[in-house]
PDB file of N, CA and C in Angstrom:
ATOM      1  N   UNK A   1     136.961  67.275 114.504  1.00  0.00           N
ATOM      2  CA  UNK A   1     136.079  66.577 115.422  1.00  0.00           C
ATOM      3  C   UNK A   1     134.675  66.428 114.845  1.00  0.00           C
ATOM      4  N   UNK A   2     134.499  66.966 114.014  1.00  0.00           N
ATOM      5  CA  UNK A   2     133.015  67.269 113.473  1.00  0.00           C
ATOM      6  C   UNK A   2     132.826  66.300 112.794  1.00  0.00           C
ATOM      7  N   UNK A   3     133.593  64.980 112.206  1.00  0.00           N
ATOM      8  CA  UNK A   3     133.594  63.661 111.308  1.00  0.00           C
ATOM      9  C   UNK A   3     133.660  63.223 112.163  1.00  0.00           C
ATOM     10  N   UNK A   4     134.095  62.754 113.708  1.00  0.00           N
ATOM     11  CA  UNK A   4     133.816  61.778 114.586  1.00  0.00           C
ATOM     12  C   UNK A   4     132.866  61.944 115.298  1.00  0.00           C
ATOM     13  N   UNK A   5     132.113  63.667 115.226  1.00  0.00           N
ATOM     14  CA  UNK A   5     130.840  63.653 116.044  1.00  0.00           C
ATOM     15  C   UNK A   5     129.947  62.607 115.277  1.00  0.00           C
ATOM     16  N   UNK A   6     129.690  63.121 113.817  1.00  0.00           N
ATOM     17  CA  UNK A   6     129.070  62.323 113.064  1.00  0.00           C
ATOM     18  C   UNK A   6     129.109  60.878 112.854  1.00  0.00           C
ATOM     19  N   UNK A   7     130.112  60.456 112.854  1.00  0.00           N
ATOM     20  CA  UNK A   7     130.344  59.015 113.155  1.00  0.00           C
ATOM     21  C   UNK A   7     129.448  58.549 114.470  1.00  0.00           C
ATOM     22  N   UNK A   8     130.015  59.135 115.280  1.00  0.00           N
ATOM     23  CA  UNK A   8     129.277  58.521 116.671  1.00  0.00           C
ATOM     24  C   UNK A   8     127.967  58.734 116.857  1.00  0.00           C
ATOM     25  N   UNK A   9     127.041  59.546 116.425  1.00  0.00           N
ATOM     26  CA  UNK A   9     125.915  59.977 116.247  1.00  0.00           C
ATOM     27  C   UNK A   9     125.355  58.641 115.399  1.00  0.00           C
ATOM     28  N   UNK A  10     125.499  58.070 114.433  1.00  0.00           N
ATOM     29  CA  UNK A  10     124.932  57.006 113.696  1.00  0.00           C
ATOM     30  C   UNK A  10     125.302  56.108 114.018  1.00  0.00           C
ATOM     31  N   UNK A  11     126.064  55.345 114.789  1.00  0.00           N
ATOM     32  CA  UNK A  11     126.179  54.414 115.531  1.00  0.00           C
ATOM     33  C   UNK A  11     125.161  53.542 116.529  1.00  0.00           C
ATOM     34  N   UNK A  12     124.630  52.948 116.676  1.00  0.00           N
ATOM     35  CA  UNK A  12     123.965  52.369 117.793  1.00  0.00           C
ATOM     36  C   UNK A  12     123.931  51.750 118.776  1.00  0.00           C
ATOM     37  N   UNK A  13     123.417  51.471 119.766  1.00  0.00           N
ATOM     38  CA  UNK A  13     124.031  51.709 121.297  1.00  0.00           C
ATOM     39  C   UNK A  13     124.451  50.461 121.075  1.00  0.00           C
ATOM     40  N   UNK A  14     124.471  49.260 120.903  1.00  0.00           N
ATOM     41  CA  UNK A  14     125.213  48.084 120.868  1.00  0.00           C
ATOM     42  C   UNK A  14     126.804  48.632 120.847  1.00  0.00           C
ATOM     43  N   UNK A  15     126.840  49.038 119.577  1.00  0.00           N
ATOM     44  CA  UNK A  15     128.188  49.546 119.101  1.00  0.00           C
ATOM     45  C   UNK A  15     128.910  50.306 119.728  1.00  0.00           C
ATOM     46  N   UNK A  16     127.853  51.156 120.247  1.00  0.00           N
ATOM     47  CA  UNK A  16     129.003  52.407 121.450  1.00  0.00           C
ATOM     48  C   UNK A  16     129.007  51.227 122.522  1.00  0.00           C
ATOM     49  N   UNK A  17     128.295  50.785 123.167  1.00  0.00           N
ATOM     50  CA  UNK A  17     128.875  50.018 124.517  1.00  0.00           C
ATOM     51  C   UNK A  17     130.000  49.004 123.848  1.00  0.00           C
ATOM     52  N   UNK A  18     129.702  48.188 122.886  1.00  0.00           N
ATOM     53  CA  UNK A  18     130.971  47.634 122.201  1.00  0.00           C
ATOM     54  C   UNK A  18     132.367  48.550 122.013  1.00  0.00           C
ATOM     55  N   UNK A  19     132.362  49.964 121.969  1.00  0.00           N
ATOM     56  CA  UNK A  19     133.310  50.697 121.748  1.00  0.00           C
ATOM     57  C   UNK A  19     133.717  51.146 122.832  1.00  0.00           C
ATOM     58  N   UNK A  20     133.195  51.040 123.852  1.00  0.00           N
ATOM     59  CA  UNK A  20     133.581  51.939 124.736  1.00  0.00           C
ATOM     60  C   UNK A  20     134.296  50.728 126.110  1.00  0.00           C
ATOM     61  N   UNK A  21     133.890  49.123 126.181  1.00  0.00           N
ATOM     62  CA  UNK A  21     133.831  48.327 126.298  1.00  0.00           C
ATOM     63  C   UNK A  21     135.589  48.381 126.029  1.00  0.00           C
ATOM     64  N   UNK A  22     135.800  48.135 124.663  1.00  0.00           N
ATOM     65  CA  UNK A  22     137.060  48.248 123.763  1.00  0.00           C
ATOM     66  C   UNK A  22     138.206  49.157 124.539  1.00  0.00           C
ATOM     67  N   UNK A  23     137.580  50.809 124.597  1.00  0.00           N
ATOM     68  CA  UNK A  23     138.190  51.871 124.922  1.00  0.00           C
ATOM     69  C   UNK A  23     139.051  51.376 126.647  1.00  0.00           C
ATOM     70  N   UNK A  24     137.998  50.915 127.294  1.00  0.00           N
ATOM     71  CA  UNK A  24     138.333  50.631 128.922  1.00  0.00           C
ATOM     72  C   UNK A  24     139.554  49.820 128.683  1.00  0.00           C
ATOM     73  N   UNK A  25     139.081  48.364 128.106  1.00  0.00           N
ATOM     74  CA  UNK A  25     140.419  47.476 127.590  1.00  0.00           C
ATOM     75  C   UNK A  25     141.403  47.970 127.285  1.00  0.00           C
ATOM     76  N   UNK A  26     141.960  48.556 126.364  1.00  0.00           N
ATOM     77  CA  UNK A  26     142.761  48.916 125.589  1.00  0.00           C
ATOM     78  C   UNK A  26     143.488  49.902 126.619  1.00  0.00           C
ATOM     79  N   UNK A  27     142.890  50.805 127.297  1.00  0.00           N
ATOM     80  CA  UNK A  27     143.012  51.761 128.537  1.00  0.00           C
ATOM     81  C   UNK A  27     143.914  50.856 129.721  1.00  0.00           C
ATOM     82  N   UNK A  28     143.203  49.845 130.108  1.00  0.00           N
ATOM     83  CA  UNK A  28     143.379  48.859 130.912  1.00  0.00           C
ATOM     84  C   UNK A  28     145.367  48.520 131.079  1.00  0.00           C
ATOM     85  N   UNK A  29     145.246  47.906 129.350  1.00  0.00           N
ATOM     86  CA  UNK A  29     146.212  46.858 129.383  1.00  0.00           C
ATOM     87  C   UNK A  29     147.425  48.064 129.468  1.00  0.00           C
ATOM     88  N   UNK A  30     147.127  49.511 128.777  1.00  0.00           N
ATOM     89  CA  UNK A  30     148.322  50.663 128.535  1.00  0.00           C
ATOM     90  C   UNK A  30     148.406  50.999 129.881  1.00  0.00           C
ATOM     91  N   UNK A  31     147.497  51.388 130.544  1.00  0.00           N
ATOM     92  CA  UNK A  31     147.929  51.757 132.364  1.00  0.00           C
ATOM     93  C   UNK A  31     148.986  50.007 132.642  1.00  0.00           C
ATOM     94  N   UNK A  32     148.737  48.645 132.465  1.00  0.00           N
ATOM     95  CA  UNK A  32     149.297  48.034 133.019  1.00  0.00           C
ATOM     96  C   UNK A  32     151.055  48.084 132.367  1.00  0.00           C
ATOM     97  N   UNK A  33     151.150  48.453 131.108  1.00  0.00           N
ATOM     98  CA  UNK A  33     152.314  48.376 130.300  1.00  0.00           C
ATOM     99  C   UNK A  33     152.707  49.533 131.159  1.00  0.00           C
ATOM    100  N   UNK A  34     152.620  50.497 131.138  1.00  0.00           N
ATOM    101  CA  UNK A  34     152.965  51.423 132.236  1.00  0.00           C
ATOM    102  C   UNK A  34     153.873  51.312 133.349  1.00  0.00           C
ATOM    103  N   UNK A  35     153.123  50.619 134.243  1.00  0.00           N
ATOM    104  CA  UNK A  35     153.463  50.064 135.952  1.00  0.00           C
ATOM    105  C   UNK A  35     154.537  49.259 135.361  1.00  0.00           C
ATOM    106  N   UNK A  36     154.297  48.307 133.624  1.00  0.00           N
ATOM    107  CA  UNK A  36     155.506  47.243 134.415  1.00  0.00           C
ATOM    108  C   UNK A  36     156.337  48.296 134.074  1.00  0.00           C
ATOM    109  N   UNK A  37     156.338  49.250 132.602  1.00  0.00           N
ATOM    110  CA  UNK A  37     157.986  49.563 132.553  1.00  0.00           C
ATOM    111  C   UNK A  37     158.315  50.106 133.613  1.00  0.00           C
ATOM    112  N   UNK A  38     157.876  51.388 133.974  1.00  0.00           N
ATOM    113  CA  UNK A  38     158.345  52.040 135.557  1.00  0.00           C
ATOM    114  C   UNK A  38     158.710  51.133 136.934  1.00  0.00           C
ATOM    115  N   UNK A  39     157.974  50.106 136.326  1.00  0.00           N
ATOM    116  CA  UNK A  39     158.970  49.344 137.898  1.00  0.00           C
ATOM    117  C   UNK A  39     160.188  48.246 137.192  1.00  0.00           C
ATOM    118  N   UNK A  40     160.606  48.271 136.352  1.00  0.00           N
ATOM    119  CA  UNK A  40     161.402  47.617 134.902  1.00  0.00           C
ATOM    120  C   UNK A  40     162.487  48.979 135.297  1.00  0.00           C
ATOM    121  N   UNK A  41     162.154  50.248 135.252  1.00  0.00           N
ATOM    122  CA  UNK A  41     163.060  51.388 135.238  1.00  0.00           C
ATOM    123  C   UNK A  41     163.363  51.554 137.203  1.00  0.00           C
ATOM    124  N   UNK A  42     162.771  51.305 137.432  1.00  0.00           N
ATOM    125  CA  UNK A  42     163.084  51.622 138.949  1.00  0.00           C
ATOM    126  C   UNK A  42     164.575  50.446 139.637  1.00  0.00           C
ATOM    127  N   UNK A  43     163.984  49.371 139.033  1.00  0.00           N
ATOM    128  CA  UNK A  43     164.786  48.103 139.274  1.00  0.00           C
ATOM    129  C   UNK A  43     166.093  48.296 138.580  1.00  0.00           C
ATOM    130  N   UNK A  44     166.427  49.057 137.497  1.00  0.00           N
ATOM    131  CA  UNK A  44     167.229  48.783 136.446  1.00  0.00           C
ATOM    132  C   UNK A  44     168.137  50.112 137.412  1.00  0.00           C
ATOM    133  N   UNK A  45     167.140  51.030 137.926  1.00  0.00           N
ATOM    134  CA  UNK A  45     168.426  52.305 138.595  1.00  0.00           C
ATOM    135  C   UNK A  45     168.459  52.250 140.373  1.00  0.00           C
ATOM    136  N   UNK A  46     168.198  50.897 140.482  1.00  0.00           N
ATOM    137  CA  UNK A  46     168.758  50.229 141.897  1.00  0.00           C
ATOM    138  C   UNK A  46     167.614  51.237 143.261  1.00  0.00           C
ATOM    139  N   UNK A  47     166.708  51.435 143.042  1.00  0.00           N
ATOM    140  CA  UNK A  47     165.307  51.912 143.575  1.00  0.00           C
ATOM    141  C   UNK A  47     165.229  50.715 144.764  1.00  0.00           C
ATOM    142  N   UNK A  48     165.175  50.792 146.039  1.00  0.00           N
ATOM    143  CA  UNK A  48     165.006  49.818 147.138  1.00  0.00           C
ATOM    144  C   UNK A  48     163.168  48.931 146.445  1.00  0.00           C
ATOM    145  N   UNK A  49     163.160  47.706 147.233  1.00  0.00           N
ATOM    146  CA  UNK A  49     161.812  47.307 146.445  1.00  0.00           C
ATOM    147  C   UNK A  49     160.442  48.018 147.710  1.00  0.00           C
ATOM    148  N   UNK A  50     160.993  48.576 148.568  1.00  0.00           N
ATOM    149  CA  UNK A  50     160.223  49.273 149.519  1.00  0.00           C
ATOM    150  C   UNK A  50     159.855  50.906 148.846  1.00  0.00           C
ATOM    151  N   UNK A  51     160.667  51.294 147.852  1.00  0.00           N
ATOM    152  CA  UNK A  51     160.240  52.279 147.741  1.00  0.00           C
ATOM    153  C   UNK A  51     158.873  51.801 146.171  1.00  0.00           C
ATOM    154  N   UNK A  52     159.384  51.297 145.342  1.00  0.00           N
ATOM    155  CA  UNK A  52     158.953  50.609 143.825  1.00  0.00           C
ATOM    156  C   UNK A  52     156.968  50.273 144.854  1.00  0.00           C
TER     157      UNK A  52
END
């Protein structure tokens, strides 16, 4: 961790809000890949759509 403290330490705030900006996204789209497979798996083992 001590090479990414340093990394992030010389960075400048453009870049961290650009990174962190990134981080949410990327966060975003994996929570949505998520929901679909689990409701992809719910559907596939006959789950009522009241419960999904």
């Amino acid at each position: 961790m001590g090479q990414l403290d340093e990394l992030i330490s010389q960075l400048s705030t453009p870049w961290l809000l650009l990174l962190l900006a990134a981080s949410i996204a990327v966060l975003g789209k994996s929570a949505d890949w998520l929901v679909r497979a689990a409701v992809a798996l719910s559907r596939k083992s006959g789950l009522p759509k009241v419960i999904i």
